[in-house]
Protein backbone atom coordinates (compact mmCIF):
# COMPACT_ATOMS: atom_id res chain seq x y z
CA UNK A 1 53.66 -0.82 -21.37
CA UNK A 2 52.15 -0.80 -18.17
CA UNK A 3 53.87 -3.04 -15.35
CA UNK A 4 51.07 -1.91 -12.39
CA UNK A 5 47.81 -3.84 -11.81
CA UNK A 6 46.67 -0.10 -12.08
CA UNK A 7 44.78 0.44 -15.59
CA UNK A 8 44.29 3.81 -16.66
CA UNK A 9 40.27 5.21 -17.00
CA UNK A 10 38.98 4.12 -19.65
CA UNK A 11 37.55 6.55 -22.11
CA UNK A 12 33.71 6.70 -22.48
CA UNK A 13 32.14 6.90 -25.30
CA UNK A 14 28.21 8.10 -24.39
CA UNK A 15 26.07 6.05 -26.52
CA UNK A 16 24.41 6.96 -29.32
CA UNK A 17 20.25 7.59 -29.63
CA UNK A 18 19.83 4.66 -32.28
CA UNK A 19 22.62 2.58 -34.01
CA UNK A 20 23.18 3.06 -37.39
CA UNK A 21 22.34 0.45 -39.58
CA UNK A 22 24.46 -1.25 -41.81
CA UNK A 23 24.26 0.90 -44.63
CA UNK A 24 24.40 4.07 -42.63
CA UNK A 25 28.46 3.33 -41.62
CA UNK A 26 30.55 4.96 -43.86
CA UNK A 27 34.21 3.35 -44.36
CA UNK A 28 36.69 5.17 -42.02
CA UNK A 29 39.33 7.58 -44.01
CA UNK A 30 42.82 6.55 -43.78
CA UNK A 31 44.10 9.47 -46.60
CA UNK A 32 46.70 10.01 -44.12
CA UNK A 33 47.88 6.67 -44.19
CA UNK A 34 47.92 6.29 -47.78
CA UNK A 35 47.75 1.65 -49.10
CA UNK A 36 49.56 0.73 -52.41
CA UNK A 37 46.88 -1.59 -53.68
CA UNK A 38 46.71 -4.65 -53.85
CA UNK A 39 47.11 -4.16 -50.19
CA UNK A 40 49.50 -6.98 -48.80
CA UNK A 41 50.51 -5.15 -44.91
CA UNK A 42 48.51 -7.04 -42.27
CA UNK A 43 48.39 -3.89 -40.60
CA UNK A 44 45.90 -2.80 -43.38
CA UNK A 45 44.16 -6.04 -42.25
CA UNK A 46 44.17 -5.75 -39.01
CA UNK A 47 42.68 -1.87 -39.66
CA UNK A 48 39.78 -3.34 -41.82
CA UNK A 49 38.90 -6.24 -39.82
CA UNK A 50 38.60 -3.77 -37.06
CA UNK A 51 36.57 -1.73 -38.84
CA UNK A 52 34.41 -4.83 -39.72
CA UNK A 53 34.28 -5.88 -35.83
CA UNK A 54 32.87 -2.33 -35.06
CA UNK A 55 30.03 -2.43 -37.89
CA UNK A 56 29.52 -6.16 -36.29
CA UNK A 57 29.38 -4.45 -32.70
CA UNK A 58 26.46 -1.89 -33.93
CA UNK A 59 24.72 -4.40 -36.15
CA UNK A 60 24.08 -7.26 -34.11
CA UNK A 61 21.83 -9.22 -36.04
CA UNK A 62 23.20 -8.82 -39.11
CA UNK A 63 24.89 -11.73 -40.71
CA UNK A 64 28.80 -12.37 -40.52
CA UNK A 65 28.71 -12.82 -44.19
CA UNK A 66 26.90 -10.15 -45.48
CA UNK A 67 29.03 -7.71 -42.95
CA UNK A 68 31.99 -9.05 -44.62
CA UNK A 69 30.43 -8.66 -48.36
CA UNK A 70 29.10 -4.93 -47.45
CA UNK A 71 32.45 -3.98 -46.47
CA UNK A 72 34.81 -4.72 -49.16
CA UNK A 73 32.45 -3.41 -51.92
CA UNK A 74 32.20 0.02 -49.91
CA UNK A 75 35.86 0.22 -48.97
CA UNK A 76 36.48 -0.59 -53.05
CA UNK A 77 33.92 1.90 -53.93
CA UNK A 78 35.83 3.89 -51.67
CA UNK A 79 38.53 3.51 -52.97
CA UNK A 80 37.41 4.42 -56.08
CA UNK A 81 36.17 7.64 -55.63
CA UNK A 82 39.10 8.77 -53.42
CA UNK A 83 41.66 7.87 -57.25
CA UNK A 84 38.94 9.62 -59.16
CA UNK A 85 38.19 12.41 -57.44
CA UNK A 86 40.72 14.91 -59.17
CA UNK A 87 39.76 13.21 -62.41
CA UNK A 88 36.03 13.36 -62.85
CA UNK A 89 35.07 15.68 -65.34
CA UNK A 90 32.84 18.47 -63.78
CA UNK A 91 28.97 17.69 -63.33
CA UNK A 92 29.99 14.04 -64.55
CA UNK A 93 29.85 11.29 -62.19
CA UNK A 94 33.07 9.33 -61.94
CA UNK A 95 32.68 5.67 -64.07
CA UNK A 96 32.69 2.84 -61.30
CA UNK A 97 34.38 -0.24 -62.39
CA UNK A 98 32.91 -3.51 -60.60
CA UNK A 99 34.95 -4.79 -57.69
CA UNK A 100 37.86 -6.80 -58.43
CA UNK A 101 38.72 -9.51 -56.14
CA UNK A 102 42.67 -9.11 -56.43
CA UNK A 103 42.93 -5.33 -56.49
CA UNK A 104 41.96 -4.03 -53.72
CA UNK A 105 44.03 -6.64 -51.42
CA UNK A 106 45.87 -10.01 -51.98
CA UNK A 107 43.87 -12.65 -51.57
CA UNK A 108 46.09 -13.91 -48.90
CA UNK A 109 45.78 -10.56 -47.00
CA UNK A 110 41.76 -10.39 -47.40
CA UNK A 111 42.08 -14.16 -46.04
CA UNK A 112 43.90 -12.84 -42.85
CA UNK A 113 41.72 -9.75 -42.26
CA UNK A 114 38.70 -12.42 -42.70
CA UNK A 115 40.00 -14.72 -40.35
CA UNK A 116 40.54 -12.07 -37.67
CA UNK A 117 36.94 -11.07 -38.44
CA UNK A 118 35.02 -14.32 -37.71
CA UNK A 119 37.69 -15.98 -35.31
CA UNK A 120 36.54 -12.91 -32.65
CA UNK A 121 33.18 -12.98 -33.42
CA UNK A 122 32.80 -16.69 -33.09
CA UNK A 123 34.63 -16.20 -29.79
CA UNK A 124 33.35 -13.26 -28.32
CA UNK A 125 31.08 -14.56 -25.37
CA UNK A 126 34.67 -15.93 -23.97
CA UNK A 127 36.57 -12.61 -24.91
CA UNK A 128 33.86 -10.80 -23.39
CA UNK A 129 34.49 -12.45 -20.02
CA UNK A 130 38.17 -11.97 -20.20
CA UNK A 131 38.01 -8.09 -20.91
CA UNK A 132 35.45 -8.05 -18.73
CA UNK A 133 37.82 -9.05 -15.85
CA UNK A 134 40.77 -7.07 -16.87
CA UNK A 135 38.63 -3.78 -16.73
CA UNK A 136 37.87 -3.35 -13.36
CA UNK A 137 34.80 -1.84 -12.58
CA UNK A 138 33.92 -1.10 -16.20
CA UNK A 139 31.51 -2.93 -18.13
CA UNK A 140 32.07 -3.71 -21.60
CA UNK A 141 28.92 -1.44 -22.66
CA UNK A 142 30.63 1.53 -20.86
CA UNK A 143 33.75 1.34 -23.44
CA UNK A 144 34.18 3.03 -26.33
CA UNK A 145 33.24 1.15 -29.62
CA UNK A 146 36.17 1.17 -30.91
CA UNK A 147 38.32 0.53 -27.52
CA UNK A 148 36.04 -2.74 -27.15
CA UNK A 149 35.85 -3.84 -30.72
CA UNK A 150 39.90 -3.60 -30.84
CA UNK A 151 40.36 -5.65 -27.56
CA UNK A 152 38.00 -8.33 -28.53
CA UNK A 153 40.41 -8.75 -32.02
CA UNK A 154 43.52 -8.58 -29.96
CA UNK A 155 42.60 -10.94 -27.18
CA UNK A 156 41.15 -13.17 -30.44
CA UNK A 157 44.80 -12.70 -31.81
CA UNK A 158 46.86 -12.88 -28.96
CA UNK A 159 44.80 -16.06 -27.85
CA UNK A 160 43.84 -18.26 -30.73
CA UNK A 161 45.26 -17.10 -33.76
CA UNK A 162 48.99 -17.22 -32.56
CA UNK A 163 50.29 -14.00 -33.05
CA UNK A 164 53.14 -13.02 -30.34
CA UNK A 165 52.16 -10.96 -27.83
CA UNK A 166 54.36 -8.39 -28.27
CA UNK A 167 53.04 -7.56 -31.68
CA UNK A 168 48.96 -7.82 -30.99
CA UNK A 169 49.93 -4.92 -27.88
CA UNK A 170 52.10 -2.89 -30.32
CA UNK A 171 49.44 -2.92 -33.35
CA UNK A 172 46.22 -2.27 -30.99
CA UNK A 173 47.81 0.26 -29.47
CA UNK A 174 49.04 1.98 -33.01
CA UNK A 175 45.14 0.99 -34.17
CA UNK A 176 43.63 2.97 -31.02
CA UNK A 177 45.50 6.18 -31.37
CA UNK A 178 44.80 6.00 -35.12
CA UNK A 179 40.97 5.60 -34.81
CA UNK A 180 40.67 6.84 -31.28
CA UNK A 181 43.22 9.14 -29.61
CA UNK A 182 46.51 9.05 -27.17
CA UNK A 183 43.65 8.20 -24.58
CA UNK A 184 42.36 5.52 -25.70
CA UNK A 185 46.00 3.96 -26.85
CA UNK A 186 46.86 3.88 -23.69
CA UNK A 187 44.26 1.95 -22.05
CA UNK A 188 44.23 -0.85 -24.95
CA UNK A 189 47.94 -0.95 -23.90
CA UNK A 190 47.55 -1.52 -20.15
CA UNK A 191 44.34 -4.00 -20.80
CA UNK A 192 46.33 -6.17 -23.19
CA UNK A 193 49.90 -5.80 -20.85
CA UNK A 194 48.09 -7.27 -18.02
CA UNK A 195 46.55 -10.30 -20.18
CA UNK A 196 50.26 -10.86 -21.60
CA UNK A 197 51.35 -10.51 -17.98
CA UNK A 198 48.66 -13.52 -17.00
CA UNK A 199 49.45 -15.29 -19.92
CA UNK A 200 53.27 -15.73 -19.31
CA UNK A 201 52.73 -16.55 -15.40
């Protein structure tokens, strides 16, 4: 972690010509990182309520609710197609089964990743100002998506949902190098340090 007052640039992402709409985001692939379902890790949570915070970030004035909806029935549709793939007899469209409440996570996981979801929207005026502060001499529209979605849910996190600080730095930080790159993991890191830092003082 970074002990300095000294954050490292931030990575820009340039923006894009129009945002996409809702149904234009397609669920990010985590085949690498492959989830026994029912998913019960909150780092899977944490992973989709990011994702959720990002499709929030680009869809502005699109209900909580149906952002929340959207999402699970594309990430189980997902899902879906990813087991069937190999299986699908040729020219035959794989058979869809309708989406199951318990199997794709644990109802007390899709509780958590909910939670995370509409505790950091709720709060994100506040959050805003705090990252705001922290990133000196960048303004929030200047970050990445994913670099400012993921600090809004770990300042959310780290501030009102009670999770240690230790573990909010050590998960956003995994979460940007996943989605972003070594880059981008490193500036969560030194964002989120400093707010510990001010925090514990």
């Amino acid at each position: 972690m970074f002990d300095d007052e000294t954050l490292p640039q931030a990575p820009e992402t340039p923006a894009a010509a129009d945002s996409p709409t809702l149904q234009e985001i397609e669920v990010i692939d985590q085949e690498d990182t492959p989830v026994t379902f029912p998913a019960r890790n909150r780092r899977q949570g944490r992973a989709w309520a990011l994702q959720m915070i990002v499709q929030a970030d680009l869809n502005p004035f699109v209900d909580v609710g149906m952002i929340l909806s959207h999402f699970w029935e594309q990430q189980w549709s997902y899902e879906q197609e990813k087991a069937h793939r190999d299986d699908a007899e040729p020219g035959k469209p794989p058979k869809r089964e309708p989406y199951p409440e318990e199997r794709l996570a644990t109802h007390q996981l899709k509780q958590f990743t909910e939670d995370l979801v509409r505790g950091t929207l709720a709060r994100r005026e506040a959050i805003d100002a705090a990252i705001a502060r922290l990133c000196d001499n960048w303004s929030l529209d200047r970050l990445g998506v994913i670099e400012r979605s993921l600090l809004r849910l770990a300042f959310y996190e780290m501030d009102w949902f009670g999770t240690p600080a230790p573990v909010v730095i050590n998960e956003a930080v995994d979460l940007a190098k996943f989605f972003a790159n070594e880059e981008s993991g490193a500036f969560v890191n030194g964002v989120l340090d400093r707010h510990a830092h001010e925090k514990r003082a």
